[in-house]
N, C-alpha and C. Protein backbone atom coordinates (compact mmCIF):
# COMPACT_ATOMS: atom_id res chain seq x y z
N UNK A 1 0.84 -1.18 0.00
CA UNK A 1 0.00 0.00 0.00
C UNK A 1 0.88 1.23 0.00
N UNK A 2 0.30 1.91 -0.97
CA UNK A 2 1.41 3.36 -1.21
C UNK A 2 1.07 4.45 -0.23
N UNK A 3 1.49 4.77 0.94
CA UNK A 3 1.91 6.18 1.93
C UNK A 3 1.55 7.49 1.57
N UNK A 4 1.92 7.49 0.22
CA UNK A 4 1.89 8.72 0.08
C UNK A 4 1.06 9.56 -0.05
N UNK A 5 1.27 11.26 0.31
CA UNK A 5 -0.07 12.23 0.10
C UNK A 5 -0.10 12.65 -0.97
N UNK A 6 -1.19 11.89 -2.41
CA UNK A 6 -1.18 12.76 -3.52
C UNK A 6 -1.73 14.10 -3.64
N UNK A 7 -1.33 15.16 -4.18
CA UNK A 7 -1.90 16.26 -3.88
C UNK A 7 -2.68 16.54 -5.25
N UNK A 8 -3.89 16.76 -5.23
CA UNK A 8 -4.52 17.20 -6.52
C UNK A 8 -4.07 18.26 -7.21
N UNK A 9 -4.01 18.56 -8.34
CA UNK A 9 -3.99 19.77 -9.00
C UNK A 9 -4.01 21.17 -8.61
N UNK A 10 -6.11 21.05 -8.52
CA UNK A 10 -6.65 22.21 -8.44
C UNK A 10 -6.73 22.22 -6.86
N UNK A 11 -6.28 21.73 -5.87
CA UNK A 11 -5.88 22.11 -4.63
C UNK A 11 -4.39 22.15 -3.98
N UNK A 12 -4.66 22.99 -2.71
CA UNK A 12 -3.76 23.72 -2.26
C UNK A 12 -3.05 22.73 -1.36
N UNK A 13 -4.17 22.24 -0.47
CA UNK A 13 -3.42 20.72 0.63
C UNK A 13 -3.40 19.27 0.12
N UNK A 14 -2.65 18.52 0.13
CA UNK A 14 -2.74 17.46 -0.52
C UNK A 14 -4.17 16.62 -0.08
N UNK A 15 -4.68 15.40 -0.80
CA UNK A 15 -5.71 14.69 -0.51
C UNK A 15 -5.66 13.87 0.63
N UNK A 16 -6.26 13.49 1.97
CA UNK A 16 -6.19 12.46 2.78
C UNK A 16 -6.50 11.52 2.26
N UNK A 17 -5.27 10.63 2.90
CA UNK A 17 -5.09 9.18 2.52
C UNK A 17 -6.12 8.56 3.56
N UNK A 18 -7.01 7.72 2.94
CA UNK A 18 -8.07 6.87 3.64
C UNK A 18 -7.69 5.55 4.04
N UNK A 19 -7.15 5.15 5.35
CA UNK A 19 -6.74 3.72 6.13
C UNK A 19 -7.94 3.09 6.75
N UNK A 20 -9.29 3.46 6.23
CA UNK A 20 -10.59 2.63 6.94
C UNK A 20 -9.85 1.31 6.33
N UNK A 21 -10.05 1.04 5.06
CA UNK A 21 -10.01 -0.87 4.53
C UNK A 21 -9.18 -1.38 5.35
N UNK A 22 -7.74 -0.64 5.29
CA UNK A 22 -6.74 -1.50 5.90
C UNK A 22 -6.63 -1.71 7.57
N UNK A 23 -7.46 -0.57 8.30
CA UNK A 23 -7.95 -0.79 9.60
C UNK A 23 -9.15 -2.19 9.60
N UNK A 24 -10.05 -1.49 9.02
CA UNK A 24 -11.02 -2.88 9.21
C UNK A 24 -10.38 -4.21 9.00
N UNK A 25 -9.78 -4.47 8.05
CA UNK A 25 -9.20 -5.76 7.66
C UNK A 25 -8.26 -6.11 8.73
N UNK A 26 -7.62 -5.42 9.71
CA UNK A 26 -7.13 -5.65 10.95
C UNK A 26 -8.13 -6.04 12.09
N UNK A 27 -9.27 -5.85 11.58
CA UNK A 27 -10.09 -5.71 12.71
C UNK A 27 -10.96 -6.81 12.51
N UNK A 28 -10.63 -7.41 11.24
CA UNK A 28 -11.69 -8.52 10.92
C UNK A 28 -10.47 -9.94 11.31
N UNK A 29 -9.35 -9.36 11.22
CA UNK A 29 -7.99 -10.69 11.20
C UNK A 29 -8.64 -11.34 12.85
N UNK A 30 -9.21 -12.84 12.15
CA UNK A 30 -9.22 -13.68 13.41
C UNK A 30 -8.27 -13.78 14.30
N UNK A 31 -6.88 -14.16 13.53
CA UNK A 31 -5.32 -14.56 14.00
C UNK A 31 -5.10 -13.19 14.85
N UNK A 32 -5.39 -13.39 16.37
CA UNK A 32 -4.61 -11.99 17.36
C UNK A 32 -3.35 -12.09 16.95
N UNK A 33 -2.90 -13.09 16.75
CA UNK A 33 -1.16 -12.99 16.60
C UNK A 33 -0.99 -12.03 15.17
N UNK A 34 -1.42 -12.05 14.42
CA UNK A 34 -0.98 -11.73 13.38
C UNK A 34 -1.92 -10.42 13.45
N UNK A 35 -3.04 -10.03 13.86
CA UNK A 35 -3.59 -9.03 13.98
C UNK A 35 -2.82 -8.03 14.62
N UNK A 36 -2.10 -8.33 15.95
CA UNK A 36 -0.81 -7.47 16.91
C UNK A 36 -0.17 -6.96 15.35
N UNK A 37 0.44 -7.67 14.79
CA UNK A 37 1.76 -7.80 13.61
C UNK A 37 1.31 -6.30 12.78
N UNK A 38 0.08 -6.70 12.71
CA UNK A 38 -0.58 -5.76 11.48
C UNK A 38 -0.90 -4.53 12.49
N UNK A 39 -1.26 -4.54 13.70
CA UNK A 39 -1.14 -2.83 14.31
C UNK A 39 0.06 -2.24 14.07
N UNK A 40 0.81 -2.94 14.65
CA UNK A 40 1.91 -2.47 14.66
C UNK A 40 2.89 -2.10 13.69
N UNK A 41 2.41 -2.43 12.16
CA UNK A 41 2.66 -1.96 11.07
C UNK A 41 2.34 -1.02 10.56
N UNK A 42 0.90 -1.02 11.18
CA UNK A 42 -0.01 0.44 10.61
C UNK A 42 0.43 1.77 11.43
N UNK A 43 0.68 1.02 12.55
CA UNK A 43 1.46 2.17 13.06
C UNK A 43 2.57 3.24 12.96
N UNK A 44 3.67 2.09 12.24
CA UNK A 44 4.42 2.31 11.36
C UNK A 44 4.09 3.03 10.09
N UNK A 45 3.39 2.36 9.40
CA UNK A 45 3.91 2.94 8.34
C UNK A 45 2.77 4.58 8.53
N UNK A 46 1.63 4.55 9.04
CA UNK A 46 1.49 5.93 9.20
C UNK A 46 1.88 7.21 9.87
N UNK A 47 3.11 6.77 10.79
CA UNK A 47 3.38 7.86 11.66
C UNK A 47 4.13 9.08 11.03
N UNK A 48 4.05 9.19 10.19
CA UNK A 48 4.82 10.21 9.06
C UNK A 48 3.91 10.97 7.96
N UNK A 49 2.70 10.76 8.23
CA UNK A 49 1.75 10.73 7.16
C UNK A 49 0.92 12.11 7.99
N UNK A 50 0.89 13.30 7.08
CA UNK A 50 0.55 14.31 7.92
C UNK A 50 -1.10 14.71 7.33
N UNK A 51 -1.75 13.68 6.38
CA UNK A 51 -2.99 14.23 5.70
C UNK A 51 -3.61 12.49 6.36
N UNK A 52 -4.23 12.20 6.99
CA UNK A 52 -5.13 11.18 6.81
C UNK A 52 -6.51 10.98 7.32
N UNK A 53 -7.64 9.99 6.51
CA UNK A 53 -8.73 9.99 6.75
C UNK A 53 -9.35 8.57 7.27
N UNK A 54 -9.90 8.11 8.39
CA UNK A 54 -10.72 7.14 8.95
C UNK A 54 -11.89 6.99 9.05
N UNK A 55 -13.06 5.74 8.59
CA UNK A 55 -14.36 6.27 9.20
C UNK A 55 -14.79 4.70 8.90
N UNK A 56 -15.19 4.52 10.17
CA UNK A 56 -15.84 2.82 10.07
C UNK A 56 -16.90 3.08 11.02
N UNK A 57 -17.32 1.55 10.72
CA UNK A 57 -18.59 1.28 12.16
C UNK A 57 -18.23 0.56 13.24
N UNK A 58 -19.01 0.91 14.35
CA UNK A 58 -18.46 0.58 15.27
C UNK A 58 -18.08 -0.94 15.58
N UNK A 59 -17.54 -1.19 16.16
CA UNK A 59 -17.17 -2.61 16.24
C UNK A 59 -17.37 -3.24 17.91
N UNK A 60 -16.14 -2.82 18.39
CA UNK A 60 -15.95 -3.31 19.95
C UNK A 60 -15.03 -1.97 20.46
N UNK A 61 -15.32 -2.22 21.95
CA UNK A 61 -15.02 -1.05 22.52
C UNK A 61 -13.22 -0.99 22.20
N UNK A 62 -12.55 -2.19 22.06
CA UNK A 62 -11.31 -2.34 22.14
C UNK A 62 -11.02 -1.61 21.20
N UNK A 63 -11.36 -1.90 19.45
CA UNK A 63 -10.95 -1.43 18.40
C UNK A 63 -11.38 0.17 18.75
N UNK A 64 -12.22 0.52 19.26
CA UNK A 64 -12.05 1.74 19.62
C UNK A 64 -11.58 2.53 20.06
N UNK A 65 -10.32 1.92 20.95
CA UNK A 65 -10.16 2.66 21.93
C UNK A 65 -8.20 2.82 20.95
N UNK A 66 -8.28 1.27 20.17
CA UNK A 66 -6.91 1.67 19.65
C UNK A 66 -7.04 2.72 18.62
N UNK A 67 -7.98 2.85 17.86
CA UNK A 67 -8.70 4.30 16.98
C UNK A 67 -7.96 5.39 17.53
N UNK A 68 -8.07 5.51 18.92
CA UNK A 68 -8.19 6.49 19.83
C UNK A 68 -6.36 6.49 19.92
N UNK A 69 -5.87 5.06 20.21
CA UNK A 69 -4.16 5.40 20.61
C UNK A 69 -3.37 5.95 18.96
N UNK A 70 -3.89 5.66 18.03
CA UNK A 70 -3.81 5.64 16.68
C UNK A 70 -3.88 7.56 16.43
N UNK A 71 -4.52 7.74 16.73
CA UNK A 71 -4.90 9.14 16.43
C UNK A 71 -4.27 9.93 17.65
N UNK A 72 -4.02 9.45 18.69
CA UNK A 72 -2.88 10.07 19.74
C UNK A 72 -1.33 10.49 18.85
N UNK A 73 -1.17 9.64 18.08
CA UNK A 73 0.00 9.52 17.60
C UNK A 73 0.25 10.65 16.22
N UNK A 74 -0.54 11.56 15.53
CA UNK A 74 -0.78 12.49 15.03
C UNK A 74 0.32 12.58 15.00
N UNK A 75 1.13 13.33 13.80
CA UNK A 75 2.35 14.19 13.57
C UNK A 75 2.26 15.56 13.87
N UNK A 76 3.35 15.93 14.74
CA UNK A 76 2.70 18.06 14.27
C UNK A 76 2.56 18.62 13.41
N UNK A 77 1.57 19.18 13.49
CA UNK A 77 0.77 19.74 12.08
C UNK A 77 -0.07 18.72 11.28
N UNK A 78 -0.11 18.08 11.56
CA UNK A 78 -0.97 16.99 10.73
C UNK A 78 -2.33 17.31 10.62
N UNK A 79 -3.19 16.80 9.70
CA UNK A 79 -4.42 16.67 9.32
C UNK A 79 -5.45 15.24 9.44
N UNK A 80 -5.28 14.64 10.79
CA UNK A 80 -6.30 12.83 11.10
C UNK A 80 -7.90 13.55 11.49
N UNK A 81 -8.38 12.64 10.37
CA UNK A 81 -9.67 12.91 10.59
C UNK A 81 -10.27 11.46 11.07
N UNK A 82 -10.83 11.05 12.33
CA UNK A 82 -11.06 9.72 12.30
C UNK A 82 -12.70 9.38 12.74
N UNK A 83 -13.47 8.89 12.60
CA UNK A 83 -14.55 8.65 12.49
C UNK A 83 -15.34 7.55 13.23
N UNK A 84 -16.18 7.66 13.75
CA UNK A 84 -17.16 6.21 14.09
C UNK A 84 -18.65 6.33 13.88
N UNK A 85 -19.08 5.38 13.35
CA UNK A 85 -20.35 5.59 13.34
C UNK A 85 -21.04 4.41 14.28
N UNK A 86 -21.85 5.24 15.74
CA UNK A 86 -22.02 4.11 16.52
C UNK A 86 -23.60 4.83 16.72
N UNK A 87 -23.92 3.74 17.65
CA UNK A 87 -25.54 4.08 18.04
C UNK A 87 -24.89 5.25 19.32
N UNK A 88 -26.19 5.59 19.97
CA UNK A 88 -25.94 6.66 21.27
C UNK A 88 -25.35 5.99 22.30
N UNK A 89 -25.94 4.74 22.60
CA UNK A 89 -25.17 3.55 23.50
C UNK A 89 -23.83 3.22 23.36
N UNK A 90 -23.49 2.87 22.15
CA UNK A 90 -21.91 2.63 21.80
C UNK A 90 -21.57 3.85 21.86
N UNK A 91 -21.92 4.96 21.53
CA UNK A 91 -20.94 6.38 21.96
C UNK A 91 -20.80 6.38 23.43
N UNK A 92 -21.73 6.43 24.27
CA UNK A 92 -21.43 6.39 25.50
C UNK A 92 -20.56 5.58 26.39
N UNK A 93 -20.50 4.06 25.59
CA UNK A 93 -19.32 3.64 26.12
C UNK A 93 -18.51 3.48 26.10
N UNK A 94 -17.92 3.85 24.87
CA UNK A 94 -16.52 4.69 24.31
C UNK A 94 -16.45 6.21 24.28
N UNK A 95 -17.36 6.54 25.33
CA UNK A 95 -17.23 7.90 25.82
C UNK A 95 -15.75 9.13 25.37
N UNK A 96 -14.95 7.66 26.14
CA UNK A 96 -13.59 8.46 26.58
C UNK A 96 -12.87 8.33 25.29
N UNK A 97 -13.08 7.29 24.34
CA UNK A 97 -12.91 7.68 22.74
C UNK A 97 -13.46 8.56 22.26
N UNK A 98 -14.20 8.98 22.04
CA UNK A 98 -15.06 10.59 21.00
C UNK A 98 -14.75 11.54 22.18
N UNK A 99 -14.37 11.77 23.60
CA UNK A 99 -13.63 12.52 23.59
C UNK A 99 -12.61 13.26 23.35
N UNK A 100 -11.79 12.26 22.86
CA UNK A 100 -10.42 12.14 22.52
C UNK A 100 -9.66 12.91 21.44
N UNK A 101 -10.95 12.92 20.34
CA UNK A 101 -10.83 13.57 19.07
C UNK A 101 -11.57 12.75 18.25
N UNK A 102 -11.47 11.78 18.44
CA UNK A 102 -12.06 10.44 17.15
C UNK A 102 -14.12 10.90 17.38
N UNK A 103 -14.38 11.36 15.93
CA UNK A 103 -15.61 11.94 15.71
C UNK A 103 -16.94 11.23 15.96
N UNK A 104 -18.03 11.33 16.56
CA UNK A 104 -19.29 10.76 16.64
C UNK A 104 -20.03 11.02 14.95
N UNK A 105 -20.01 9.77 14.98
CA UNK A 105 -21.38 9.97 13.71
C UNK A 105 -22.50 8.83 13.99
N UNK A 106 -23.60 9.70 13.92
CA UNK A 106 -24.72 8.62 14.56
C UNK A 106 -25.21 7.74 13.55
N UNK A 107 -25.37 5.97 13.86
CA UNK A 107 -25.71 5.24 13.22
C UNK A 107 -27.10 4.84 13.80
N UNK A 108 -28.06 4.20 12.90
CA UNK A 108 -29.07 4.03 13.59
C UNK A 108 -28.85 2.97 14.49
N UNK A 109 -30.39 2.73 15.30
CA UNK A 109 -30.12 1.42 16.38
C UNK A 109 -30.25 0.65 15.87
């Protein structure tokens, strides 16, 4: 998967790079062992990446909360936009996630 921020033309800031697929597909990896492997890659390879975009549904409070360590990790100056779309219940109990920065978007019940 290519890193990089392509920048369009007719704009001024480059385009955010969208890591929902490659998050979810971490999030769907049965194998914890190999699921660890793959955080910790993504971690990698985005910590340099100053334009990026996230937005999934909610899952479990866990994947939420790494959303949350994921987007701690921001570069200065960067641009993470990260997203959840949960019911009012799942916002509330990842409270201390959509505090954090990681955005509420309401899904139905």
């Amino acid at each position: 998967m290519s890193m990089e921020n392509p920048v369009s033309p007719l704009e001024a800031e480059p385009v955010p790079i969208d890591i929902s697929d490659r998050v979810r597909a971490v999030f769907d990896n049965p194998n914890q062992r190999e699921a660890m492997k793959e955080r910790i890659a993504l971690r990698r390879d985005i910590a340099e990446i100053q334009f990026l975009n996230l937005t999934l549904d909610y899952t479990t409070l866990d994947h939420a909360k790494f959303l949350k360590t994921l987007l701690e990790s921001e570069p200065q100056g960067g641009k993470w936009t990260f997203a959840i779309r949960a019911t009012e219940s799942q916002m509330k109990e990842a409270a201390n996630v959509f505090a954090s920065g990681v955005e509420w978007t309401p899904a139905k019940s």
